[in-house]
Protein backbone atom coordinates (compact mmCIF):
# COMPACT_ATOMS: atom_id res chain seq x y z
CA UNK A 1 -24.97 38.69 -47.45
CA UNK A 2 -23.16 41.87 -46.63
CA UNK A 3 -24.29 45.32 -47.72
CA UNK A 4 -21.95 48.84 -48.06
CA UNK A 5 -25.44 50.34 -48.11
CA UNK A 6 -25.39 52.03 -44.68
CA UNK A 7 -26.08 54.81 -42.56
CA UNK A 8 -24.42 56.35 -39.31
CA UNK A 9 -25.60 59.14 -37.65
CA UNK A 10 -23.91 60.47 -34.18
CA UNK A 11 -25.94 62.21 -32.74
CA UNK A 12 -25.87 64.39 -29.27
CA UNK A 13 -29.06 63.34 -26.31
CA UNK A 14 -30.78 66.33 -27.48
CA UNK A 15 -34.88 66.19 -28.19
CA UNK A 16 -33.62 69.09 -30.79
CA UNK A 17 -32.28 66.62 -33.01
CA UNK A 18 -35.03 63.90 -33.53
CA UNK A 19 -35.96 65.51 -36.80
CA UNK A 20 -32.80 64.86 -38.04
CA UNK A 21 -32.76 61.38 -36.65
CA UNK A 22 -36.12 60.45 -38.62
CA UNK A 23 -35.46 62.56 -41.84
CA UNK A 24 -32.19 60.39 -42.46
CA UNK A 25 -34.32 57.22 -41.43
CA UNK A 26 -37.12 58.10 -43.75
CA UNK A 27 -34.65 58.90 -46.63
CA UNK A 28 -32.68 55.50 -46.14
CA UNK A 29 -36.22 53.66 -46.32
CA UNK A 30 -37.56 55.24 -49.20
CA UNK A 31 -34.45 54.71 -50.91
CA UNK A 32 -34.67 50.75 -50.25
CA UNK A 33 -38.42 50.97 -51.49
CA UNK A 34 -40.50 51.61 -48.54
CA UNK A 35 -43.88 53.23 -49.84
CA UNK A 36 -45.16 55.85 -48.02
CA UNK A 37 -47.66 54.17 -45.66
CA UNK A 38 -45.06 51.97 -44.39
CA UNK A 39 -42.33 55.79 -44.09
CA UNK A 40 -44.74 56.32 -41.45
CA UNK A 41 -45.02 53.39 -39.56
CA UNK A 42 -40.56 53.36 -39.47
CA UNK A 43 -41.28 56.86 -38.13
CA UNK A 44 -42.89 56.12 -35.01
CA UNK A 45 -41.01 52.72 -34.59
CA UNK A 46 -37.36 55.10 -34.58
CA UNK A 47 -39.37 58.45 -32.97
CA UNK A 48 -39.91 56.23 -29.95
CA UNK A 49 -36.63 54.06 -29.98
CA UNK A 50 -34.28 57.49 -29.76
CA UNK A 51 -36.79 59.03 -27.57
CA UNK A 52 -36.60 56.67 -24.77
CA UNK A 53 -32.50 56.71 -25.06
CA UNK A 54 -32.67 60.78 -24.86
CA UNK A 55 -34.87 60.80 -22.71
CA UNK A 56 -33.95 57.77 -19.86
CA UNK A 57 -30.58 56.59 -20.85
CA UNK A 58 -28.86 59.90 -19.36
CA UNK A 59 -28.79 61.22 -16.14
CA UNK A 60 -30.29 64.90 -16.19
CA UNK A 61 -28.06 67.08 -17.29
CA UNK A 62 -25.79 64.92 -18.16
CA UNK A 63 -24.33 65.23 -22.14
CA UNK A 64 -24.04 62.20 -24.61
CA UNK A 65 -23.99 61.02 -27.81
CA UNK A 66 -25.60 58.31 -29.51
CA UNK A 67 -25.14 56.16 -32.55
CA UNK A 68 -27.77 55.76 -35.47
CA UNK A 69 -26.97 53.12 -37.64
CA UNK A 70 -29.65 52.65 -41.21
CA UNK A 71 -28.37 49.40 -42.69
CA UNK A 72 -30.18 47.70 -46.03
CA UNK A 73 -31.04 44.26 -45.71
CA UNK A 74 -31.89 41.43 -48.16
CA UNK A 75 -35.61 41.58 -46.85
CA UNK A 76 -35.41 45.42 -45.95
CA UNK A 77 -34.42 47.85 -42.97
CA UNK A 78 -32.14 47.12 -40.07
CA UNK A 79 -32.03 50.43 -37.26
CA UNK A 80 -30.01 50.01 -34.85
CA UNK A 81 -29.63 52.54 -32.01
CA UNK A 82 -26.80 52.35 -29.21
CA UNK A 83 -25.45 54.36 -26.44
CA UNK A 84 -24.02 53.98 -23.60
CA UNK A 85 -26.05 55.69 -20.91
CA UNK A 86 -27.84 53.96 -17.66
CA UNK A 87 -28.28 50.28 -17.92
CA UNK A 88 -31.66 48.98 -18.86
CA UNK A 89 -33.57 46.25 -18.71
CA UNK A 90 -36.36 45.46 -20.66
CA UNK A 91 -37.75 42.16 -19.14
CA UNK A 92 -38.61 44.89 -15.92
CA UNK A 93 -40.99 46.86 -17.99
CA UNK A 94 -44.80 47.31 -17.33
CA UNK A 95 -46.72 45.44 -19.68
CA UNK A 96 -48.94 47.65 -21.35
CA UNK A 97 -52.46 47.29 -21.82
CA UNK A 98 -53.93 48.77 -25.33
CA UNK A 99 -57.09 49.82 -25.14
CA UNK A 100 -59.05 52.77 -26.68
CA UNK A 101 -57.77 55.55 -28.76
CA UNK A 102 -54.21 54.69 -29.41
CA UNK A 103 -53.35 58.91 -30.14
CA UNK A 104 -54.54 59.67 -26.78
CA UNK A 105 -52.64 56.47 -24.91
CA UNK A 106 -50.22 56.79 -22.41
CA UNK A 107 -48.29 54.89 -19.51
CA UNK A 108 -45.73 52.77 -18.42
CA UNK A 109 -44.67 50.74 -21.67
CA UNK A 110 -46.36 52.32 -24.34
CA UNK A 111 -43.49 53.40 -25.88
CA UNK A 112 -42.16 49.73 -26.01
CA UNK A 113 -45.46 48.23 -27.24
CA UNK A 114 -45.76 50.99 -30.58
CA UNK A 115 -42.48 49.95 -31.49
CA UNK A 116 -43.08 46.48 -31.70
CA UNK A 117 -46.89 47.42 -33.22
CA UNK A 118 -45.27 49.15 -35.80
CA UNK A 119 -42.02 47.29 -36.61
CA UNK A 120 -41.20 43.41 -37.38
CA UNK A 121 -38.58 43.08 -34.94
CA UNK A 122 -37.60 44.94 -31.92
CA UNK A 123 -34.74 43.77 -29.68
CA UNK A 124 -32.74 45.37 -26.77
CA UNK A 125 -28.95 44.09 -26.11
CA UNK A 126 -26.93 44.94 -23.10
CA UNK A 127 -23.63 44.93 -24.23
CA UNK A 128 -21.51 45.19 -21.24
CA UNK A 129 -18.78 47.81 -21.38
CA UNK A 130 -19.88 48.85 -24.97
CA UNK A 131 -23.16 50.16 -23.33
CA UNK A 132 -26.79 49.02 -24.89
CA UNK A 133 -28.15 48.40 -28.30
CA UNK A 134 -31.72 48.98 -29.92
CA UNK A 135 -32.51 46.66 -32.89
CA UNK A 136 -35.06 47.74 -35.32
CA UNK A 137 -36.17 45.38 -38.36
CA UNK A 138 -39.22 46.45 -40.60
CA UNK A 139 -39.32 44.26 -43.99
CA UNK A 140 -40.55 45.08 -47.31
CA UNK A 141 -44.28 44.67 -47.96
CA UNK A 142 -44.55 41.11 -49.86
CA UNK A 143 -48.03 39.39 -50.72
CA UNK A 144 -47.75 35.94 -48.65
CA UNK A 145 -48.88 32.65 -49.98
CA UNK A 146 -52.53 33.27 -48.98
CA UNK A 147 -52.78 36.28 -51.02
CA UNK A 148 -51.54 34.25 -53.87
CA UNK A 149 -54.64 31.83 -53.53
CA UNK A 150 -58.11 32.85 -54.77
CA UNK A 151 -61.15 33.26 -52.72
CA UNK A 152 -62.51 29.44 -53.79
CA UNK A 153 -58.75 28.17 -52.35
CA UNK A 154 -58.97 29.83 -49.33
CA UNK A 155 -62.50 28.87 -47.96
CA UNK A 156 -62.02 25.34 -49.63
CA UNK A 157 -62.71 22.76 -46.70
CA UNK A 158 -59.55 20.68 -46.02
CA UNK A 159 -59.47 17.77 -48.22
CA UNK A 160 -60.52 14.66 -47.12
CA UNK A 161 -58.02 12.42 -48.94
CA UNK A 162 -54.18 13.31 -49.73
CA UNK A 163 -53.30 12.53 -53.58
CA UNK A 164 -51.87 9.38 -54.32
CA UNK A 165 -48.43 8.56 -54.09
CA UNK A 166 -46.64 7.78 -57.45
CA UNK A 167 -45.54 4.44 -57.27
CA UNK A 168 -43.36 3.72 -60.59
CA UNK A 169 -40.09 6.04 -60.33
CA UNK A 170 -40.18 8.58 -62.46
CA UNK A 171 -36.95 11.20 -63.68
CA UNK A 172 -36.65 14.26 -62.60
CA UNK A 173 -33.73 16.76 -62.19
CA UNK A 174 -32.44 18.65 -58.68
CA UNK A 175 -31.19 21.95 -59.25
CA UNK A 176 -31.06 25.78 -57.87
CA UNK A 177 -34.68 27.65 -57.25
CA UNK A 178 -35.65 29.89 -60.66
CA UNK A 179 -37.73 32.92 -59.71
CA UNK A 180 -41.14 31.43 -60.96
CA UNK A 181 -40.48 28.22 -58.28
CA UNK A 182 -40.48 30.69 -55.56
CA UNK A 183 -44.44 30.16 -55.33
CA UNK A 184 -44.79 26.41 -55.90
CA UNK A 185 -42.14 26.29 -52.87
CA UNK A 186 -44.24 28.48 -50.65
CA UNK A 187 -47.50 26.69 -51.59
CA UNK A 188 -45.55 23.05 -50.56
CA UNK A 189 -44.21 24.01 -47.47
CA UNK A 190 -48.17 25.16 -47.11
CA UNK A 191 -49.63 22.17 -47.68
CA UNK A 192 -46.79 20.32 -46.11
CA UNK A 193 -46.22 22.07 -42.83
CA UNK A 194 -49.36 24.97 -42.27
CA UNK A 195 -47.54 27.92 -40.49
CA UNK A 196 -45.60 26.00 -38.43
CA UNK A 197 -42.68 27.23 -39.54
CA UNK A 198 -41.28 29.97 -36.86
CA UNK A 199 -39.25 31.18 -39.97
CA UNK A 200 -41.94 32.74 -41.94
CA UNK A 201 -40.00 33.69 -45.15
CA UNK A 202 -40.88 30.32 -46.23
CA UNK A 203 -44.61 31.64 -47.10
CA UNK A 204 -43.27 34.68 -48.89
CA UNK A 205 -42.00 33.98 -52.53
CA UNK A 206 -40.46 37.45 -52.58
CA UNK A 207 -39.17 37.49 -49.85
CA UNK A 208 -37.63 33.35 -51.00
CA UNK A 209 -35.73 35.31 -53.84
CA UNK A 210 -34.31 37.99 -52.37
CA UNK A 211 -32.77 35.93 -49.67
CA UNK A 212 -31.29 33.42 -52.57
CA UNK A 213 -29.80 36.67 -54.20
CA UNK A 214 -28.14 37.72 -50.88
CA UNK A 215 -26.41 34.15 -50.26
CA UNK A 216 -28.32 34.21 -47.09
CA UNK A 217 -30.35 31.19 -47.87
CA UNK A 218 -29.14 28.33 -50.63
CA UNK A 219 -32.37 26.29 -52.17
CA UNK A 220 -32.40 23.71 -53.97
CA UNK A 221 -35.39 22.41 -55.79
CA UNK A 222 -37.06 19.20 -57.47
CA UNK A 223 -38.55 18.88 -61.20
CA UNK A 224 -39.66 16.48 -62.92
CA UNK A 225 -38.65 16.83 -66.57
CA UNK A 226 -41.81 18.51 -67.63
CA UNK A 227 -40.98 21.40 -64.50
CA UNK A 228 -43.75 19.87 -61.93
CA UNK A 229 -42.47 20.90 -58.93
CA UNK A 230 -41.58 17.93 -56.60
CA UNK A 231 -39.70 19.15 -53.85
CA UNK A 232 -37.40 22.00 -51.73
CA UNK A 233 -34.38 22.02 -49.13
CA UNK A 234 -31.90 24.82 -47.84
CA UNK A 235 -29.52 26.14 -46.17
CA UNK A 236 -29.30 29.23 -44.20
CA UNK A 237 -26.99 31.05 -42.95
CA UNK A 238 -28.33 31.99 -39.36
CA UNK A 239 -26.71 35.70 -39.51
CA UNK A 240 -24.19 37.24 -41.56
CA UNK A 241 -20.56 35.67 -41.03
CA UNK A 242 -22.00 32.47 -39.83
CA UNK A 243 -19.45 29.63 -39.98
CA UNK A 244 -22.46 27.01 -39.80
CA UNK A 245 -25.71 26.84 -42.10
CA UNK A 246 -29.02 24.96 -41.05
CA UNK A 247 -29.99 22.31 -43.47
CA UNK A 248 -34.30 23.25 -43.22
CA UNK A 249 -37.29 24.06 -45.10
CA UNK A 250 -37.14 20.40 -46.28
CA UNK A 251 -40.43 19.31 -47.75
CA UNK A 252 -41.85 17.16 -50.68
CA UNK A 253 -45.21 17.15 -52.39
CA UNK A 254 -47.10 14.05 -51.38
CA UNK A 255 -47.44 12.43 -54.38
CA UNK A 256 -43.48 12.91 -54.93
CA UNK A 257 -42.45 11.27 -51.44
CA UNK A 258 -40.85 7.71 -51.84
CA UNK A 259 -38.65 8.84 -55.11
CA UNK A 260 -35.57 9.83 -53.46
CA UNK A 261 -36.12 13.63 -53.53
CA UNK A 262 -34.99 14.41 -50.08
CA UNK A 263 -31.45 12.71 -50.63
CA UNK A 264 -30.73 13.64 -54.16
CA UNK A 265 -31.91 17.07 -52.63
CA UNK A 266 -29.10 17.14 -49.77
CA UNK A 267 -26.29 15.63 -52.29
CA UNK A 268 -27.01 19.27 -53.98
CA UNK A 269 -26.55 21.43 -51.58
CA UNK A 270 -23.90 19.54 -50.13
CA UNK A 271 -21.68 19.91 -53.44
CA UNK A 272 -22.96 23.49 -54.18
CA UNK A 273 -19.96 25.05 -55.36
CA UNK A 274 -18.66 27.97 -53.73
CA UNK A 275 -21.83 28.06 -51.38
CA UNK A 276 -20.74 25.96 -48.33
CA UNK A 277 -20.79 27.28 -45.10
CA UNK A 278 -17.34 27.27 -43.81
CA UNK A 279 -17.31 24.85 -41.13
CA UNK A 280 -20.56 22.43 -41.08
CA UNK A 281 -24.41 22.11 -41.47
CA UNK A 282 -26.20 21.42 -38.72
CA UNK A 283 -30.49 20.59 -38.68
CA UNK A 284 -33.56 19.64 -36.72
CA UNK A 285 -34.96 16.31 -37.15
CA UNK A 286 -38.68 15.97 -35.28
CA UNK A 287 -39.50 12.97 -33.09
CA UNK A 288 -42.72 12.46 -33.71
CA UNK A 289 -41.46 10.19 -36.89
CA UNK A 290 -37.60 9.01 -37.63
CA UNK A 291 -38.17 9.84 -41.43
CA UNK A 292 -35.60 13.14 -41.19
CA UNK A 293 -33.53 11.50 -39.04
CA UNK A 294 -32.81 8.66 -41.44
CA UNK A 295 -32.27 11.27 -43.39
CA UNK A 296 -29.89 13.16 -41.62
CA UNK A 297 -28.05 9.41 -40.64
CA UNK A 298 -27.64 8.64 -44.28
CA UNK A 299 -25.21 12.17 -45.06
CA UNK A 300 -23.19 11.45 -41.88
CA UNK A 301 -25.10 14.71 -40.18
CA UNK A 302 -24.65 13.49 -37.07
CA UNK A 303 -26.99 13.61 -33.31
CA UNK A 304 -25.12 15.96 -30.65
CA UNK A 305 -28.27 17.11 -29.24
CA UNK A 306 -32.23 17.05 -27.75
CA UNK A 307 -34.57 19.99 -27.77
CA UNK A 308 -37.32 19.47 -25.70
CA UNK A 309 -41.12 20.82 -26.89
CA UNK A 310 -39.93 23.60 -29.44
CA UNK A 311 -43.11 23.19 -31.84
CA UNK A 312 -46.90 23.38 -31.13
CA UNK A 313 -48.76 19.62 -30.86
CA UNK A 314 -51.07 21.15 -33.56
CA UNK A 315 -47.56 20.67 -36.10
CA UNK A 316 -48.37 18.23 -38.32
CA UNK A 317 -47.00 16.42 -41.52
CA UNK A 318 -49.27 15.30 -44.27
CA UNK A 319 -48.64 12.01 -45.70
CA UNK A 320 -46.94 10.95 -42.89
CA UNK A 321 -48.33 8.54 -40.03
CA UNK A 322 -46.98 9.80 -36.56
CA UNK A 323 -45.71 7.09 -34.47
CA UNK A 324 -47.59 8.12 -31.21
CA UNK A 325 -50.98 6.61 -30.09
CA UNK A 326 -52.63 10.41 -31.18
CA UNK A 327 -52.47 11.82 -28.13
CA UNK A 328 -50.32 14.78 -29.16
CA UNK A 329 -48.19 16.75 -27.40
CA UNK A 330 -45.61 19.53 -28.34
CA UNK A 331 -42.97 18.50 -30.53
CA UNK A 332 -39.38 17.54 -29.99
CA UNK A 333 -36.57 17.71 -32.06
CA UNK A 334 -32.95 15.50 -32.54
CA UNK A 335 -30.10 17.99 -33.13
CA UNK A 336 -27.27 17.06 -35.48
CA UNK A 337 -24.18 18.08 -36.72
CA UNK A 338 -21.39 17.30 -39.67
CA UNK A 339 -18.44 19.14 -40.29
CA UNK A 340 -17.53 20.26 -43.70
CA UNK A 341 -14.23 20.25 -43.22
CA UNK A 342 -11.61 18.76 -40.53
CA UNK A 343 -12.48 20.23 -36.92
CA UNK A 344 -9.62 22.67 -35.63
CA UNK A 345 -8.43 21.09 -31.84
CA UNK A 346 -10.16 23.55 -29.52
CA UNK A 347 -9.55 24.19 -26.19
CA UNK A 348 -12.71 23.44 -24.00
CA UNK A 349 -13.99 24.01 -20.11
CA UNK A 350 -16.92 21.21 -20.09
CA UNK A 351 -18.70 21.67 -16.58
CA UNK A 352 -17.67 18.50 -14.52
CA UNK A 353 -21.11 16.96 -14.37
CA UNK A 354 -21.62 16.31 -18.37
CA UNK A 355 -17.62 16.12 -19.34
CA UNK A 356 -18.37 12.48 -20.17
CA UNK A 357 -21.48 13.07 -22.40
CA UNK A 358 -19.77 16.12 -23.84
CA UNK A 359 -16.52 13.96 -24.95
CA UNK A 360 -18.65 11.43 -26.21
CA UNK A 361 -20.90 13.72 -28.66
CA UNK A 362 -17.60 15.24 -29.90
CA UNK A 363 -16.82 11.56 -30.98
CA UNK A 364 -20.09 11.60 -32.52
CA UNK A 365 -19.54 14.06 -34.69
CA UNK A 366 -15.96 13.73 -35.64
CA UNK A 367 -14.20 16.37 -32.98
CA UNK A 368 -11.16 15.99 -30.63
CA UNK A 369 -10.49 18.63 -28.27
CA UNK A 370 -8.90 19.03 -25.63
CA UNK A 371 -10.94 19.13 -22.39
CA UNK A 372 -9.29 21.27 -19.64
CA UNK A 373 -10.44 22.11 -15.77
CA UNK A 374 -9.60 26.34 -15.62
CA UNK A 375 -7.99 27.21 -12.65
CA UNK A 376 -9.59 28.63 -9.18
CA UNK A 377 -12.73 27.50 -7.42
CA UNK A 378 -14.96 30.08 -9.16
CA UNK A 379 -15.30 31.67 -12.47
CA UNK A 380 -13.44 35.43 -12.69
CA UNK A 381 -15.90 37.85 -14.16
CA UNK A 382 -15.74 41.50 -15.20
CA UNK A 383 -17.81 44.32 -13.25
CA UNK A 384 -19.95 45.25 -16.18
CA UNK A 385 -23.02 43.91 -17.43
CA UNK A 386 -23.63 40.59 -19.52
CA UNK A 387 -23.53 40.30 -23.25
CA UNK A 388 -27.15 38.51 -23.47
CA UNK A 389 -28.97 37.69 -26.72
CA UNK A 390 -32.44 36.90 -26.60
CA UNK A 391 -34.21 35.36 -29.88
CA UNK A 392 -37.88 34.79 -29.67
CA UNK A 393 -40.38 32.43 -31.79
CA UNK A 394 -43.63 33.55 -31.16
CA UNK A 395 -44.97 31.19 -33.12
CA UNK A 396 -43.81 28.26 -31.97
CA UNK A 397 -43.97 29.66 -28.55
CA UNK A 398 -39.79 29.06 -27.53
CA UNK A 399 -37.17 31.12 -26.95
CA UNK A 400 -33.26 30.74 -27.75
CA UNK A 401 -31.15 32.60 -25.35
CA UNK A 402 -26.97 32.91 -26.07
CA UNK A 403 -24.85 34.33 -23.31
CA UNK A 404 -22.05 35.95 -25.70
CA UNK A 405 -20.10 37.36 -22.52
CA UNK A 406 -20.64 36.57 -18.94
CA UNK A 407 -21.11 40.03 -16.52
CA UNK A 408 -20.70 40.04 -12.26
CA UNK A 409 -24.31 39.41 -12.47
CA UNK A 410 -24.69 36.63 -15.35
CA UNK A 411 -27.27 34.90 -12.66
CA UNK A 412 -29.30 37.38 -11.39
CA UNK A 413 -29.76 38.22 -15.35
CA UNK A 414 -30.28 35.02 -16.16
CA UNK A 415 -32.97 34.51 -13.85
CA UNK A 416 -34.51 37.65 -14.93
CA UNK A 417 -34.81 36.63 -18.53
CA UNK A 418 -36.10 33.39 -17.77
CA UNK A 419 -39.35 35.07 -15.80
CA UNK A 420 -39.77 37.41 -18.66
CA UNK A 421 -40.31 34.74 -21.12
CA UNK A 422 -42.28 32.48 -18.62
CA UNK A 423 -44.79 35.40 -18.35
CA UNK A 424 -44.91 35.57 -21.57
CA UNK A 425 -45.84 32.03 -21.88
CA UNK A 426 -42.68 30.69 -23.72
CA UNK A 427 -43.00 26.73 -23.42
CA UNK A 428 -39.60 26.34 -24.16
CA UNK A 429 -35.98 28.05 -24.04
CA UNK A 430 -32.76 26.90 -25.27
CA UNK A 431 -29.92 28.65 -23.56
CA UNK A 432 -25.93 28.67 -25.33
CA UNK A 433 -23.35 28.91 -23.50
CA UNK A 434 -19.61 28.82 -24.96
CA UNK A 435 -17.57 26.02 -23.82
CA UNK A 436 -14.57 27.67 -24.83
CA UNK A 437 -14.91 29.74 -22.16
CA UNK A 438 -13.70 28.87 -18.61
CA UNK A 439 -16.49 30.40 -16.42
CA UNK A 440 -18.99 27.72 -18.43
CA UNK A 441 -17.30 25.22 -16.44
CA UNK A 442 -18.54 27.00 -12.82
CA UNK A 443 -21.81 28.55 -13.98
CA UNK A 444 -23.34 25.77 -15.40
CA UNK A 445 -24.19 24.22 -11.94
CA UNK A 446 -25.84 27.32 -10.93
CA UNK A 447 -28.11 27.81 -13.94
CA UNK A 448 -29.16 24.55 -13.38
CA UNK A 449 -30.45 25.40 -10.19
CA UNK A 450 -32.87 27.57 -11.81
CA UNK A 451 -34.12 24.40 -13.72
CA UNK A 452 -32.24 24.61 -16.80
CA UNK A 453 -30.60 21.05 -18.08
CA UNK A 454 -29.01 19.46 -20.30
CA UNK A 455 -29.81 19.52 -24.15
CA UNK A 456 -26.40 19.05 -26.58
CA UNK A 457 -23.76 20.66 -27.95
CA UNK A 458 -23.26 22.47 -31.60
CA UNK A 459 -20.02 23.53 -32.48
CA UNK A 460 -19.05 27.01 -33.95
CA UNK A 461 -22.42 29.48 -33.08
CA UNK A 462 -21.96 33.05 -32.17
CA UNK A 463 -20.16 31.87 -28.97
CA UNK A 464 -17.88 29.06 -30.83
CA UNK A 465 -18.72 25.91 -29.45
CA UNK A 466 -21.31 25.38 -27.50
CA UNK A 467 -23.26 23.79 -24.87
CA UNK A 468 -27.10 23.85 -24.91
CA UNK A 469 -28.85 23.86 -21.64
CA UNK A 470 -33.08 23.60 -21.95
CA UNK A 471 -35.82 25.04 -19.83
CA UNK A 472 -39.68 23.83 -20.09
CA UNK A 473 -42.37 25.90 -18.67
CA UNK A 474 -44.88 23.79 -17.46
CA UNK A 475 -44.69 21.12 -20.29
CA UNK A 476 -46.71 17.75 -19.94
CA UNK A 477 -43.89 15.72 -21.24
CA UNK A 478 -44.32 11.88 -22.47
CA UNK A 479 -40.51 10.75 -23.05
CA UNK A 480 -41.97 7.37 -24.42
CA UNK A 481 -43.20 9.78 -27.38
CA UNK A 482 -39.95 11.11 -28.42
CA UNK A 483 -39.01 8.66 -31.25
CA UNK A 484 -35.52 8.38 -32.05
CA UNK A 485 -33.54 6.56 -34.70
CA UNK A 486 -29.69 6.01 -34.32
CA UNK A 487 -28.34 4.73 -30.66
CA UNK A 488 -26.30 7.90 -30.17
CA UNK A 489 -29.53 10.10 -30.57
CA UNK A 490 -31.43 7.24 -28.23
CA UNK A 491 -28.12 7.63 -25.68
CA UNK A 492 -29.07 11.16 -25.55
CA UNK A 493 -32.24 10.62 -25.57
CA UNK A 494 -31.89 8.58 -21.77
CA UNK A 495 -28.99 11.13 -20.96
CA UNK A 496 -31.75 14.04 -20.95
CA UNK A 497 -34.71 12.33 -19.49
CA UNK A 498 -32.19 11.36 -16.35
CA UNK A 499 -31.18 15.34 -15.80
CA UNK A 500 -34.83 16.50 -16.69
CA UNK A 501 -36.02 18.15 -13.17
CA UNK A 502 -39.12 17.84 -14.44
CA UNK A 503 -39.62 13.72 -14.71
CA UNK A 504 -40.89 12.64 -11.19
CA UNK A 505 -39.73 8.86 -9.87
């Protein structure tokens, strides 16, 4: 997954030197195989970025530096711009409202809104006393599984029947994805899933291979013996280092489902040589059926977790019945875990309220730690900003949030980010927070003021282990809708419901 490919520029807070900035951004893109309509585009993304840190990161007057950084990814560019002028926070910006000639715009937030018009990802980081962070990401241009259908495909009415499932067992062989799979595995998870998936490489068979290549994602596919394709599962490696992979983009044709694809699929990638994640796999399992979470049971991958309302109501699975009376509403997943190799004894702070739970999920999984109560009556934090990561699915409308170091003013941040997605109608956020840290064990009371609760744990994210607090923005929530299959997941299941500020009575 790593690259030597990279850029750094540093650079002085001068307007002077913005040509240079872009002309060594433009050159790194072309080199990776940007054409020259998207050169343009990266212009204006980066022309805005450094002109906002020249331009309001610095007092007047005042002289700095700032870092360019041009990194090659699997899927194309990463820019990444830091500094560390004035603090800045991005959840207190004007939203701006396009409208008209886009060359003659101007006002509050413009700047912000062509960068994200422009680019696929745009992120800002406070990163306490290491200053702040811009994060560009523009990918390659692929075709996506639509433009792989004809016209006659795409205006074809939805069919009124699924095909039949294939009753006799038939052979077929489980293996790693060949380059002319790539599409069949887009079209599946198509006519499996829709766009439901907040992860949209899925519907890009280019973009499938090149992230096989890297190591960032592992597939594994189904065939039968005259190469029909049956079936797919992978794991990916959330970012690059990761300890932990995410068993996901598990799907099977129709007509394949009831041959034992999924397992035979899960044995792979569990004995892929040499392509383990170090530590464990964890996965999502919806509640709308048990099938996954059988699934999931059967390999030992273990429940540690709830995640209230992450996916649209309109998600749905075809070929399989949904065990709710049809009155949908937005989906919930179960949250499991299995170590791939034996757990190291950590030291842990669980906050006083959920120490029981959080021993008992440990069990669950095959953990001992050792649970300690830090010292004081209140956590000891540094006078500098937090370390705050915010990751959002527009898509599926939610929101994961990981506090990677806590600042002075953790809460007041907290609370901050929390509005910001609420306005922009996020129905649900997941907030990490490590439990190997001792200030988890104070602040978690006082986040939950602000109506965050209990969802989990998940061992060895960016923050080591973990505990997963949950926030719903104005979610009609039916608990007797969540369907869940083992009686640790259905423990969990009553353990969030009773901390849910939500449920009245």
């Amino acid at each position: 997954m790593a690259t030597n490919e990279c850029i750094r520029l540093t650079l002085p807070n001068d307007l002077s030197y913005l040509p240079m900035a872009l002309l060594c951004v433009r050159e790194m893109a072309r080199k990776v195989g940007f054409p020259e309509t998207e050169l343009s585009k990266i212009e204006i993304g980066v022309e805005e970025s450094v002109s906002n840190v020249i331009e309001h990161a610095f007092d007047v007057g005042e002289t700095g530096t700032f870092d360019l950084t041009c990194e090659r990814m699997p899927l194309g560019l990463s820019i990444r711009i830091k500094e560390k002028g004035m603090p800045f926070d991005p959840a207190h910006l004007p939203e701006y409202q396009p409208g008209g000639d886009l060359e003659k715009a101007s006002g509050p937030g413009l700047g912000v809104f062509l960068m994200r018009k422009v680019m696929d990802k745009v992120s800002f980081h406070n990163l306490g006393m290491d200053g702040k962070e811009t994060r560009l990401v523009k990918y390659l241009p692929s075709k996506s599984i639509e433009q792989y259908c004809s016209e006659a495909e795409l205006r074809a009415p939805p069919l009124t029947s699924e095909p039949a499932v294939i009753k006799e067992k038939i052979a077929y062989d489980v293996r790693g994805l060949q380059e002319a799979e790539a599409i069949e595995v887009s079209r599946c998870a198509y006519k499996s899933h829709g766009y439901t998936f907040f992860d949209e490489h899925i519907y890009y068979p280019e973009r499938l291979l090149k992230l096989n290549q890297s190591g960032e994602l592992v597939s594994a596919v189904a065939v039968t013996k005259d190469g029909t394709f049956m079936g797919h599962a992978a794991l990916h490696f959330p970012y690059v280092g990761a300890k932990i992979a995410e068993m996901t983009f598990a799907f099977v044709n129709v007509e394949y489902r009831g041959q034992g694809c999924m397992n035979r699929l899960c044995e792979y990638l569990f004995a892929a040589s040499g392509k383990q994640p170090q530590c464990g796999v964890y996965a999502y399992a919806v509640t709308n059926h048990v099938i996954t979470q059988k699934v999931m049971a059967k390999f030992g991958i273990n429940d540690c977790g709830l995640e209230l309302a992450t996916s649209p109501a309109t998600w749905t699975f075809k070929g399989i019945a949904s065990e709710d009376d049809g009155n949908a509403q937005r989906i919930s997943v179960a949250l499991s875990f299995k170590y791939l190799a034996p757990p190291a004894r950590l030291t842990v702070y669980p906050p006083p309220q959920h120490r029981e739970m959080i021993e008992a999920l440990d069990r669950n999984i095959q953990a001992e730690h050792q649970y300690m109560v830090p010292p004081g009556t209140g956590p000891s934090l540094p006078e500098e900003a937090s370390d705050i990561e915010v990751d959002l699915h527009a898509v599926e409308q939610n929101a994961d949030v990981c506090i990677r170091r806590y600042g002075v003013a953790v809460v007041r941040e907290l609370r901050a980010i929390l509005r910001d997605l609420c306005l922009k109608q996020v129905a649900a956020i997941n907030l990490l927070l490590s439990l190997e840290d001792p200030a988890t064990y104070f602040l978690t009371a006082e986040f939950e003021k602000m109506g965050l609760f209990f969802s989990g744990i998940l061992p060895q994210t960016r923050v080591g282990d973990a505990l997963i607090l949950q926030y719903l923005n104005n979610v009609a929530l039916d608990y007797d809708k969540i369907h869940i299959h083992t009686d640790m997941g259905k423990r969990i299941l009553a353990y969030v419901k009773a901390h849910d500020p939500n449920v009245v009575g």
